[in-house]
PDB file of N, CA and C in Angstrom:
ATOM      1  N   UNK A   1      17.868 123.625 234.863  1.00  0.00           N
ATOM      2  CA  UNK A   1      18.927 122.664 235.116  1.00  0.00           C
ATOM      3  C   UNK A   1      18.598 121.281 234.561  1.00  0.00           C
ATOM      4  N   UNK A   2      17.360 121.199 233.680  1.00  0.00           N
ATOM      5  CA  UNK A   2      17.144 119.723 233.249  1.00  0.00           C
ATOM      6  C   UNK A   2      18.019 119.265 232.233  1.00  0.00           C
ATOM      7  N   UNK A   3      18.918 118.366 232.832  1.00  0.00           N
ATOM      8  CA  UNK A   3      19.666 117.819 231.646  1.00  0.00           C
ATOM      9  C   UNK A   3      21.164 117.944 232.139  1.00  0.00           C
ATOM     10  N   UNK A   4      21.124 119.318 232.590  1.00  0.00           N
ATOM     11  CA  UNK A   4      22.741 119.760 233.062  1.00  0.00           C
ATOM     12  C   UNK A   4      23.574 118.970 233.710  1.00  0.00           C
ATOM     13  N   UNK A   5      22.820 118.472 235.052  1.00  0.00           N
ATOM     14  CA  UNK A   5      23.075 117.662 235.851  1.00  0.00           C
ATOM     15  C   UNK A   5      24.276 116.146 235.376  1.00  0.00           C
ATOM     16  N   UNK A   6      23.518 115.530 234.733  1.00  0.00           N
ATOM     17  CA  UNK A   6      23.916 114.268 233.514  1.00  0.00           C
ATOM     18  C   UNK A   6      25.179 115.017 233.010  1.00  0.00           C
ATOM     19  N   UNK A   7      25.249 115.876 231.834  1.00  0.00           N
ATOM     20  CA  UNK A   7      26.328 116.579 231.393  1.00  0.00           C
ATOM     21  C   UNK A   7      27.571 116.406 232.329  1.00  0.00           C
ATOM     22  N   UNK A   8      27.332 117.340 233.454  1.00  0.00           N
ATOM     23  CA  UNK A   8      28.477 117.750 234.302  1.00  0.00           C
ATOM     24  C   UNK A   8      29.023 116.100 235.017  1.00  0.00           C
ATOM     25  N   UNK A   9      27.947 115.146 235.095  1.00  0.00           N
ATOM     26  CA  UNK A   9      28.149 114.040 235.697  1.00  0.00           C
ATOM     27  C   UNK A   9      29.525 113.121 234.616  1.00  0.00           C
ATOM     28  N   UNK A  10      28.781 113.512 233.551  1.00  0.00           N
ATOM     29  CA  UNK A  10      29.558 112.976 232.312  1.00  0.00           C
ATOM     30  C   UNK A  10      31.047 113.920 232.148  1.00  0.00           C
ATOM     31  N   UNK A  11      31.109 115.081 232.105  1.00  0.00           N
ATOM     32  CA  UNK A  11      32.432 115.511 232.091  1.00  0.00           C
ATOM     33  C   UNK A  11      33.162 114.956 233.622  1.00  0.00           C
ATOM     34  N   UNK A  12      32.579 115.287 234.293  1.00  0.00           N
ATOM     35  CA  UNK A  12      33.529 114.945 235.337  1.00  0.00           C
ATOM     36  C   UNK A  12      34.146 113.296 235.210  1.00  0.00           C
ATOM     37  N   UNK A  13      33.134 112.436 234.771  1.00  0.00           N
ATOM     38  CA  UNK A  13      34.045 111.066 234.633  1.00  0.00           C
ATOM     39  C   UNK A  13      34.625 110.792 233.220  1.00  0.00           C
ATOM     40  N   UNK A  14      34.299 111.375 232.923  1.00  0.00           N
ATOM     41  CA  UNK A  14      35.299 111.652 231.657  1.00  0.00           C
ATOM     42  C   UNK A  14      36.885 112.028 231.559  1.00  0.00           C
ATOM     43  N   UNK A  15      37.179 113.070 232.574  1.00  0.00           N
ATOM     44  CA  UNK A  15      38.261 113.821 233.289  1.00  0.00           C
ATOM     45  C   UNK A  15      39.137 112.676 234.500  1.00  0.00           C
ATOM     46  N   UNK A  16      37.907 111.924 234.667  1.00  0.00           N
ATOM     47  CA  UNK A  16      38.793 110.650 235.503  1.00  0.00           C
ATOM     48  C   UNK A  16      38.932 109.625 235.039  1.00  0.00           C
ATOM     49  N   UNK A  17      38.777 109.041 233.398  1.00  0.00           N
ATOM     50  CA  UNK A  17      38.744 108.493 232.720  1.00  0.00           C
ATOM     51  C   UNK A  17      40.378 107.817 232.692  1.00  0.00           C
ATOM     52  N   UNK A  18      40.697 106.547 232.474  1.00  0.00           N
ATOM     53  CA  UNK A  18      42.092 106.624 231.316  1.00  0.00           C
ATOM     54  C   UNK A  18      42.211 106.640 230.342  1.00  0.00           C
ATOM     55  N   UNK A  19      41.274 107.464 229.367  1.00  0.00           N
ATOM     56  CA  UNK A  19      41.222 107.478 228.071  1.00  0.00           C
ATOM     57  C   UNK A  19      41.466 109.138 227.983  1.00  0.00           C
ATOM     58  N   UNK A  20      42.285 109.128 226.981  1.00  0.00           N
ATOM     59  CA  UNK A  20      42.799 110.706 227.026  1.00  0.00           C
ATOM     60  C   UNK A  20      41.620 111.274 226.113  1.00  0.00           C
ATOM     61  N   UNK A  21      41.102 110.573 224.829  1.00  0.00           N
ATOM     62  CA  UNK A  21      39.760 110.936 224.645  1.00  0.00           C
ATOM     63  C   UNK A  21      39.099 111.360 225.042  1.00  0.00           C
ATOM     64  N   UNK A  22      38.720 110.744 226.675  1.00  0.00           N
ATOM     65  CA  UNK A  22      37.412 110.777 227.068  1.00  0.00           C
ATOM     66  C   UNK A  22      37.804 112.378 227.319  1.00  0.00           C
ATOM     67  N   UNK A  23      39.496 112.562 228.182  1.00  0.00           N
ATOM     68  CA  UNK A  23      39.429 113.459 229.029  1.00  0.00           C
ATOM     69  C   UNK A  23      39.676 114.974 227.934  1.00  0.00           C
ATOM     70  N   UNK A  24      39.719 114.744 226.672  1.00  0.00           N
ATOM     71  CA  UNK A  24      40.025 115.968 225.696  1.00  0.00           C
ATOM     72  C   UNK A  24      38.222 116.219 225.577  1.00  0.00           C
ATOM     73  N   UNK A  25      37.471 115.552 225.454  1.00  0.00           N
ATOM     74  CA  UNK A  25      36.050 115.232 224.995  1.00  0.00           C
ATOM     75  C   UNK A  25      35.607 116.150 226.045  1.00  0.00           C
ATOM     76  N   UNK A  26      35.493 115.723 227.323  1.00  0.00           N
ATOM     77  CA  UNK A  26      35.423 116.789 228.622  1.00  0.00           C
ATOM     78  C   UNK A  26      35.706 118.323 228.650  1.00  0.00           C
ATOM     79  N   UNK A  27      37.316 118.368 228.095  1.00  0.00           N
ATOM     80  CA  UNK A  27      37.828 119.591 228.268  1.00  0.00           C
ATOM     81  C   UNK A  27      37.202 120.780 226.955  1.00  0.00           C
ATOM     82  N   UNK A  28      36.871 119.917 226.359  1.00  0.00           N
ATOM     83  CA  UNK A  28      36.355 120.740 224.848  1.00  0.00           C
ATOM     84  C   UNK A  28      35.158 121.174 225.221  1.00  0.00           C
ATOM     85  N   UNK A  29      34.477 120.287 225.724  1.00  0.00           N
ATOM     86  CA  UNK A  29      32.935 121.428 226.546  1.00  0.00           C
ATOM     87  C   UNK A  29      33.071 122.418 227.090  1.00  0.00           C
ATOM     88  N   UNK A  30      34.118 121.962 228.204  1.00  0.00           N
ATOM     89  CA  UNK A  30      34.504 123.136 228.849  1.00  0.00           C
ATOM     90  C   UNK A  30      34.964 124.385 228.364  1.00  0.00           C
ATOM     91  N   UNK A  31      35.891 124.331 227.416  1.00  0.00           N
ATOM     92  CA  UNK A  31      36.256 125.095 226.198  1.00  0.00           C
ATOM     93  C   UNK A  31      35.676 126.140 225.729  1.00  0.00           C
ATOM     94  N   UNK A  32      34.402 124.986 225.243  1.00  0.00           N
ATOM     95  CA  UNK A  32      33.495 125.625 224.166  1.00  0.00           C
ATOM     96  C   UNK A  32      32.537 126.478 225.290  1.00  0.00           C
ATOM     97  N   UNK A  33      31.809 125.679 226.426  1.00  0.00           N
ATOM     98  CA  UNK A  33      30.798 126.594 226.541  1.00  0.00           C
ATOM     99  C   UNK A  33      31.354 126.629 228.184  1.00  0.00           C
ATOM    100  N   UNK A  34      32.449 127.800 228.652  1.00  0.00           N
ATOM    101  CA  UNK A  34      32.530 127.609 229.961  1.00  0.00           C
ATOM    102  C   UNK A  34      31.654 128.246 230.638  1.00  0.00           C
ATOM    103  N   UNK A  35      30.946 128.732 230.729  1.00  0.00           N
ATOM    104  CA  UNK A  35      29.829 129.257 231.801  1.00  0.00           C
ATOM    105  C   UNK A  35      28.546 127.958 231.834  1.00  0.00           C
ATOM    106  N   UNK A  36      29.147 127.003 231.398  1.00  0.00           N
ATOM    107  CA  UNK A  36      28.082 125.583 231.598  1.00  0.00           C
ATOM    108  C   UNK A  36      28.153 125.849 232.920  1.00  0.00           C
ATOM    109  N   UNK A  37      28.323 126.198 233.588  1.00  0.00           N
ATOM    110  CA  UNK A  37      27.860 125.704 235.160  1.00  0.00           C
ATOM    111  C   UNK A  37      26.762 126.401 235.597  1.00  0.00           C
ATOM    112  N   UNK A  38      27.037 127.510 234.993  1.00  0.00           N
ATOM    113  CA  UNK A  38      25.787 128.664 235.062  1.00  0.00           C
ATOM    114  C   UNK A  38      25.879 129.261 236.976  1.00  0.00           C
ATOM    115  N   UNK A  39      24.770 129.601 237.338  1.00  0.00           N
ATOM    116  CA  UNK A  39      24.536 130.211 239.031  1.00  0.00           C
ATOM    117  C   UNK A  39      25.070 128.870 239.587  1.00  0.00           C
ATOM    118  N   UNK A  40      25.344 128.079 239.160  1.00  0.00           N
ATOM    119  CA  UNK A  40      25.519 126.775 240.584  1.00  0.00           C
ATOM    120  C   UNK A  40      27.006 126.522 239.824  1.00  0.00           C
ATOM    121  N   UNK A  41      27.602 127.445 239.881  1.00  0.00           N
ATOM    122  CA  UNK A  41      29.219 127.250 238.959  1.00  0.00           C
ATOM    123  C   UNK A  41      29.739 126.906 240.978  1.00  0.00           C
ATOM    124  N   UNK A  42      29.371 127.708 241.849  1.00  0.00           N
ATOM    125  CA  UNK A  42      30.038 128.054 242.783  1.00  0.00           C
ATOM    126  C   UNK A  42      30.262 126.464 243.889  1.00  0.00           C
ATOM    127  N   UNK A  43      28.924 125.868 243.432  1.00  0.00           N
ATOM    128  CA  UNK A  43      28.814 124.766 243.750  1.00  0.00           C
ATOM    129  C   UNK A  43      29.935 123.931 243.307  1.00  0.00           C
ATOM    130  N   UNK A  44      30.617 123.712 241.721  1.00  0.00           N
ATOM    131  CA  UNK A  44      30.888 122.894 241.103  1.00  0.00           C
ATOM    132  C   UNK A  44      32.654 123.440 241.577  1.00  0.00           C
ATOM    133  N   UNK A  45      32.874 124.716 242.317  1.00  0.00           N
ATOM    134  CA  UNK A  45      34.150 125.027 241.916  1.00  0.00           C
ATOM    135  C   UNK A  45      35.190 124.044 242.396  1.00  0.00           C
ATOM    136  N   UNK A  46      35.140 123.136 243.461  1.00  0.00           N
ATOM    137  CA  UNK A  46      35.984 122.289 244.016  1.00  0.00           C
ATOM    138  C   UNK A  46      36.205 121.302 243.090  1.00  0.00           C
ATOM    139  N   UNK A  47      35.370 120.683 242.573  1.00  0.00           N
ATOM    140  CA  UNK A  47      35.420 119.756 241.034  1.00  0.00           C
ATOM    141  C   UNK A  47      36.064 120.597 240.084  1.00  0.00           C
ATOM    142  N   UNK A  48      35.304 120.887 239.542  1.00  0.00           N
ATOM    143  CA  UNK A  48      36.263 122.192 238.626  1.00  0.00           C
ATOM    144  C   UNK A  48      37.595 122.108 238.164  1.00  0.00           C
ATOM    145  N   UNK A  49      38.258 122.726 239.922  1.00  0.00           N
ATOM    146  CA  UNK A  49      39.529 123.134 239.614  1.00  0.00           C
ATOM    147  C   UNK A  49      40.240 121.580 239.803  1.00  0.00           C
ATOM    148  N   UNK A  50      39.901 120.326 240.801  1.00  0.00           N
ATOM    149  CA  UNK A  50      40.280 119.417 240.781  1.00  0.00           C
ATOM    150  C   UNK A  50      40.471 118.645 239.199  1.00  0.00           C
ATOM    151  N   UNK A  51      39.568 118.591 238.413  1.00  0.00           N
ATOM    152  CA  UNK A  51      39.413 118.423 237.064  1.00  0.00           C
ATOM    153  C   UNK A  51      40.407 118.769 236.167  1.00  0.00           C
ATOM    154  N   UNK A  52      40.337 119.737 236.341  1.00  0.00           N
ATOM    155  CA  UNK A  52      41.625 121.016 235.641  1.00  0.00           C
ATOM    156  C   UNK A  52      42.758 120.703 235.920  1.00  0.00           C
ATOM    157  N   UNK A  53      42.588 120.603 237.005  1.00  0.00           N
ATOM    158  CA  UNK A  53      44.863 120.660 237.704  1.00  0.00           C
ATOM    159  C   UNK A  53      45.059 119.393 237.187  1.00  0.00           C
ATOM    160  N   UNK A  54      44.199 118.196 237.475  1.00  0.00           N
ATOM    161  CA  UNK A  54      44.545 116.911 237.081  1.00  0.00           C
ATOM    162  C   UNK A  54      45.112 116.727 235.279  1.00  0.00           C
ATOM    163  N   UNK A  55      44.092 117.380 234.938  1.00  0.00           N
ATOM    164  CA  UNK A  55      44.333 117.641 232.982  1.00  0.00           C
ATOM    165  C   UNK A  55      45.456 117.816 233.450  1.00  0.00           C
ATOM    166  N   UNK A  56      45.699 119.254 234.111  1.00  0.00           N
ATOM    167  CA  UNK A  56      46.943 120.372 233.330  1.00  0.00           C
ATOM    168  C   UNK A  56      48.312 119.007 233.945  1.00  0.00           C
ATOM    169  N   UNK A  57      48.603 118.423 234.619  1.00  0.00           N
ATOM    170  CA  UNK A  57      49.196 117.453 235.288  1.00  0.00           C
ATOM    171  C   UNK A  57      49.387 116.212 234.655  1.00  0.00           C
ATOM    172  N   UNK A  58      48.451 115.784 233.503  1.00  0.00           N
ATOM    173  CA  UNK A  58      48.351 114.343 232.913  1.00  0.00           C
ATOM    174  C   UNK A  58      49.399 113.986 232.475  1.00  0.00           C
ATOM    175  N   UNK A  59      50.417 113.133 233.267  1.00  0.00           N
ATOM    176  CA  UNK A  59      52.042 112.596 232.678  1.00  0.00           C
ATOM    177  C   UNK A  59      51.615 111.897 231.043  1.00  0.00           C
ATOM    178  N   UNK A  60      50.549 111.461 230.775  1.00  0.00           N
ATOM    179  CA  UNK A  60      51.140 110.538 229.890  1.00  0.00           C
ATOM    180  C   UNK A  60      50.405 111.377 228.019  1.00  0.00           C
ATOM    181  N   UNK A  61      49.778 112.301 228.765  1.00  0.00           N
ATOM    182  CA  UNK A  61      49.118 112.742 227.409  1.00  0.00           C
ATOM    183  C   UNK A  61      49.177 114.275 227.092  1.00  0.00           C
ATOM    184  N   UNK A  62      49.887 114.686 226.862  1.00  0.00           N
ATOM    185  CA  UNK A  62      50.002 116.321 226.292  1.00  0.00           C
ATOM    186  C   UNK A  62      48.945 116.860 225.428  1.00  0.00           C
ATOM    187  N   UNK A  63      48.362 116.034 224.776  1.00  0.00           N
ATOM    188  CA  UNK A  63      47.170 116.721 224.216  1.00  0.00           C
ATOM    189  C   UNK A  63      46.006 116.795 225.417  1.00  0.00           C
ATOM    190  N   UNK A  64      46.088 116.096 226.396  1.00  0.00           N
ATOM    191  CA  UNK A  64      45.383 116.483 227.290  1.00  0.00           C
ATOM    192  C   UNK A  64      45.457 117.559 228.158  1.00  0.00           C
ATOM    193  N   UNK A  65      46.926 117.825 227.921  1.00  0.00           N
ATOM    194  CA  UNK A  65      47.453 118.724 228.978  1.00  0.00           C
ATOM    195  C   UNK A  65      47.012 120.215 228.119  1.00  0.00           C
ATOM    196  N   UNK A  66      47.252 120.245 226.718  1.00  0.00           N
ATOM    197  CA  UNK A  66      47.036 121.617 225.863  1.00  0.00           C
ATOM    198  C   UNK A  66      45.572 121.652 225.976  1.00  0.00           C
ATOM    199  N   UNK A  67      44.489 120.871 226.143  1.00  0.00           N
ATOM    200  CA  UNK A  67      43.141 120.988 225.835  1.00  0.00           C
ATOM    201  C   UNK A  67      42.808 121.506 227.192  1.00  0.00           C
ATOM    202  N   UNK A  68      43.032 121.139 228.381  1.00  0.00           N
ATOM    203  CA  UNK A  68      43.245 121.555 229.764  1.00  0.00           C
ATOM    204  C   UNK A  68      44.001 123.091 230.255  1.00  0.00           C
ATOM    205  N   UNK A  69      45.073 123.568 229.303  1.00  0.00           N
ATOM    206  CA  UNK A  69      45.428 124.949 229.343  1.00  0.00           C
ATOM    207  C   UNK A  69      44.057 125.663 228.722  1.00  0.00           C
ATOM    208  N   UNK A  70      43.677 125.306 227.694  1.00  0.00           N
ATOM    209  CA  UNK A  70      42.549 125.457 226.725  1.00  0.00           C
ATOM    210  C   UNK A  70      41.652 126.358 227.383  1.00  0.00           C
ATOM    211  N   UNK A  71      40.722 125.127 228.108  1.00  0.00           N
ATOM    212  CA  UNK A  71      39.625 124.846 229.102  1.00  0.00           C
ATOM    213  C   UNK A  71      39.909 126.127 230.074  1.00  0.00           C
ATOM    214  N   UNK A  72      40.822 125.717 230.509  1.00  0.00           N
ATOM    215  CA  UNK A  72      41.588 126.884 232.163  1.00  0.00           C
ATOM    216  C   UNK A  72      40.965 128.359 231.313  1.00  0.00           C
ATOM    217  N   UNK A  73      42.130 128.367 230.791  1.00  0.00           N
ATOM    218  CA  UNK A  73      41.513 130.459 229.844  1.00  0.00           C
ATOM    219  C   UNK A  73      40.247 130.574 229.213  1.00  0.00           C
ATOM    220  N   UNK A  74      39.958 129.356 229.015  1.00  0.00           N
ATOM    221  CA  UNK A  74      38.287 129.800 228.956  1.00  0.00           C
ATOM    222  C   UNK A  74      37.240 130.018 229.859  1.00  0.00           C
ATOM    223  N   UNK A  75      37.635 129.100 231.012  1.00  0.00           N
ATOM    224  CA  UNK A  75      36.959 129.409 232.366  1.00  0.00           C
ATOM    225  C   UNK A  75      37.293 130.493 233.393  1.00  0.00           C
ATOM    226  N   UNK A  76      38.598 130.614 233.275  1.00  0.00           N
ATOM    227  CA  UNK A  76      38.902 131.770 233.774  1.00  0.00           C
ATOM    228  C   UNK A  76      38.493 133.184 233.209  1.00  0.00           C
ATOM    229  N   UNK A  77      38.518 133.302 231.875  1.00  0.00           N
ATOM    230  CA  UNK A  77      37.987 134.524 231.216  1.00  0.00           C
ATOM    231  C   UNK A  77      36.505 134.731 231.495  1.00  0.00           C
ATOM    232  N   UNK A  78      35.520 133.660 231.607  1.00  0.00           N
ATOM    233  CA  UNK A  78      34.261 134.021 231.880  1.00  0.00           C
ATOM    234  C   UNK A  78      33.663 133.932 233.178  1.00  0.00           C
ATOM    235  N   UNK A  79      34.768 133.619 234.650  1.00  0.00           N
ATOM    236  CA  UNK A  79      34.677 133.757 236.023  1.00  0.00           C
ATOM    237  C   UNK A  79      34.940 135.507 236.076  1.00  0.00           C
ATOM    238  N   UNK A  80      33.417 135.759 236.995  1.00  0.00           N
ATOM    239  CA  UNK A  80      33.345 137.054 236.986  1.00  0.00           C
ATOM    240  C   UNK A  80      33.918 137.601 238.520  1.00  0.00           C
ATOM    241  N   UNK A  81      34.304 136.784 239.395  1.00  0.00           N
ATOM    242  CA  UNK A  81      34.414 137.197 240.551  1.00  0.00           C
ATOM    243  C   UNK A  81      36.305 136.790 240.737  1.00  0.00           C
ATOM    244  N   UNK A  82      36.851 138.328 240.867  1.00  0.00           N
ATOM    245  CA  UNK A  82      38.206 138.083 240.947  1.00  0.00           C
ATOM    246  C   UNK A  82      38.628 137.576 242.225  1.00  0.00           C
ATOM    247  N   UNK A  83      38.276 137.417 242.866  1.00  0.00           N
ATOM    248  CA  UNK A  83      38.783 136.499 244.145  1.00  0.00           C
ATOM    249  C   UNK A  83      38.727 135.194 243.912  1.00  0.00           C
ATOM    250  N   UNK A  84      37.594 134.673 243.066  1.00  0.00           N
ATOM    251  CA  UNK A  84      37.845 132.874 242.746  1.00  0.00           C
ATOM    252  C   UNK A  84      38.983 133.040 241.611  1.00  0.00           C
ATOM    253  N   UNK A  85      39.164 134.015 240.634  1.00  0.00           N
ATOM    254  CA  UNK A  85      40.412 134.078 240.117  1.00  0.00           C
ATOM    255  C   UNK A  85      41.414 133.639 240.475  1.00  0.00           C
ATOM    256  N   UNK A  86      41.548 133.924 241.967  1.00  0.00           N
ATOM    257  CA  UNK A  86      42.758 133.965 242.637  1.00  0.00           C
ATOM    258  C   UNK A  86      43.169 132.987 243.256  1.00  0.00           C
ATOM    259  N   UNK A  87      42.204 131.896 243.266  1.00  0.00           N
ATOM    260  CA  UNK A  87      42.260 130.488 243.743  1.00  0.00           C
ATOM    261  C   UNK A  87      42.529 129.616 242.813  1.00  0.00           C
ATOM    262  N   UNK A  88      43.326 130.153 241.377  1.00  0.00           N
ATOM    263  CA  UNK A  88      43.564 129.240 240.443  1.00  0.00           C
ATOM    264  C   UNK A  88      45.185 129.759 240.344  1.00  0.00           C
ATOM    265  N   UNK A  89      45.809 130.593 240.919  1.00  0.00           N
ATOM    266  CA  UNK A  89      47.137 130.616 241.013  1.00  0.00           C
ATOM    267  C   UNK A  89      47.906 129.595 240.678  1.00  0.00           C
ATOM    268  N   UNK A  90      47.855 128.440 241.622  1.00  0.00           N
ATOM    269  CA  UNK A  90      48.876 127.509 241.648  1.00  0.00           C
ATOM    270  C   UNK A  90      48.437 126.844 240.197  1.00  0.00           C
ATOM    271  N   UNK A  91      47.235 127.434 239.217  1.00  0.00           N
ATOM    272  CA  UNK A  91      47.819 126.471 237.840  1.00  0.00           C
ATOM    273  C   UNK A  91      48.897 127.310 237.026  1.00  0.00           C
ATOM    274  N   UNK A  92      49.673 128.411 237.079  1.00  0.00           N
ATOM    275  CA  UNK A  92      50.094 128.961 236.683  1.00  0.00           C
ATOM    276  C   UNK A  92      51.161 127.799 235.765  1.00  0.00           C
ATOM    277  N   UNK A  93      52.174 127.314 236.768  1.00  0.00           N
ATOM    278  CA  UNK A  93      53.054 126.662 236.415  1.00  0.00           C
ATOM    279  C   UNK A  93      52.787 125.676 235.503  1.00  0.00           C
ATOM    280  N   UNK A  94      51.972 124.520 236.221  1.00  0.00           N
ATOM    281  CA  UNK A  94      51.146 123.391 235.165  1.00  0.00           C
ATOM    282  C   UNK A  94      51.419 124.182 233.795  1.00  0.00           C
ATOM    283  N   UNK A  95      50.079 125.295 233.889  1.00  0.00           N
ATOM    284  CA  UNK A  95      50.044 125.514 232.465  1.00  0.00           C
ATOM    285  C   UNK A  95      50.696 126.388 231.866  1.00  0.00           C
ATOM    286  N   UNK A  96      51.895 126.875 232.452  1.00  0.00           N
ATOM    287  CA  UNK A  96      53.546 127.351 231.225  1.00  0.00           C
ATOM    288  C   UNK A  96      54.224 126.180 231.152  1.00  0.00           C
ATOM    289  N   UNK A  97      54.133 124.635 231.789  1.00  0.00           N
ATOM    290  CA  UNK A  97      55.132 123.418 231.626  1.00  0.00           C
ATOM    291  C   UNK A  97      54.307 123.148 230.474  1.00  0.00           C
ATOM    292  N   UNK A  98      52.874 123.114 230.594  1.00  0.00           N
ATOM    293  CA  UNK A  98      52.183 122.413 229.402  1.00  0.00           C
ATOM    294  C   UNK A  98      52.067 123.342 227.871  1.00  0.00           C
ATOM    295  N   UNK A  99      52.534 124.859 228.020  1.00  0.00           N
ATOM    296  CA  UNK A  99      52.779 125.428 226.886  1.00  0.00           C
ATOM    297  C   UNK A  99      54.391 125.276 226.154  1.00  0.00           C
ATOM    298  N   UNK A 100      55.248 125.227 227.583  1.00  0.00           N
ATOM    299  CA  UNK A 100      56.946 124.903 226.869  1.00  0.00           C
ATOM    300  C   UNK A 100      56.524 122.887 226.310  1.00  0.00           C
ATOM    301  N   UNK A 101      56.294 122.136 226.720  1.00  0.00           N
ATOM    302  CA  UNK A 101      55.774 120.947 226.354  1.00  0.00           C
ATOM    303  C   UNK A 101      55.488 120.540 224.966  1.00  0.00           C
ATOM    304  N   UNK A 102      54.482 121.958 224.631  1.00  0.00           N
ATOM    305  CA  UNK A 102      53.628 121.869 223.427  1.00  0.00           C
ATOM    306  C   UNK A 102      54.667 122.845 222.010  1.00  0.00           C
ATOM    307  N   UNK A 103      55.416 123.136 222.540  1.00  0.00           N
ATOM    308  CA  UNK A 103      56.289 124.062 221.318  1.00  0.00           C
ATOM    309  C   UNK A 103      57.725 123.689 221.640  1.00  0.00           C
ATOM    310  N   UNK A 104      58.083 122.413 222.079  1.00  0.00           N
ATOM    311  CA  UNK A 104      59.840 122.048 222.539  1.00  0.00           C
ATOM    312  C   UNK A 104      59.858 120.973 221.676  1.00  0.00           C
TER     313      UNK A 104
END
């Protein structure tokens, strides 16, 4: 975990950032390497999904919102336990507003 710590410290204020930068910069880690959380993912899941819904939700930036659908199917595809699956339901909507959004 040396190092990780910092990382996750850094995405997360990144994600609370008002810079849509910061918060695409965030979501692209997530993206790229979602099993960053590794065994202590279970720890991080309340952040996580708070992180996420907020992206998928961002009134003023749609590229934040597509990098945040992004992020979601990447984390979701590499969550191995279908019951935390099931605690991401309510992004459903978010992220079909943020796919009609991105092609209207």
């Amino acid at each position: 975990n040396m190092g990780w710590d910092e990382l996750l410290k850094f995405m997360f204020y990144c994600c609370k950032s008002g810079s849509a930068q910061h918060k695409e910069s965030a979501l692209s880690i997530l993206n790229s390497v979602p099993d960053i959380f590794g065994v202590d993912q279970h720890n991080y899941m309340t952040l996580i999904k708070e992180m996420l819904f907020a992206s998928l939700n961002d009134p003023d930036h749609p590229n934040v919102r597509f990098a945040a659908i992004r992020a979601t199917c990447a984390f979701l595809t590499e969550l191995e336990e279908e019951d935390a699956k099931r605690h991401f339901s309510d992004f459903l909507k978010p992220m079909l507003k943020g796919i009609e959004d991105c092609v209207v």
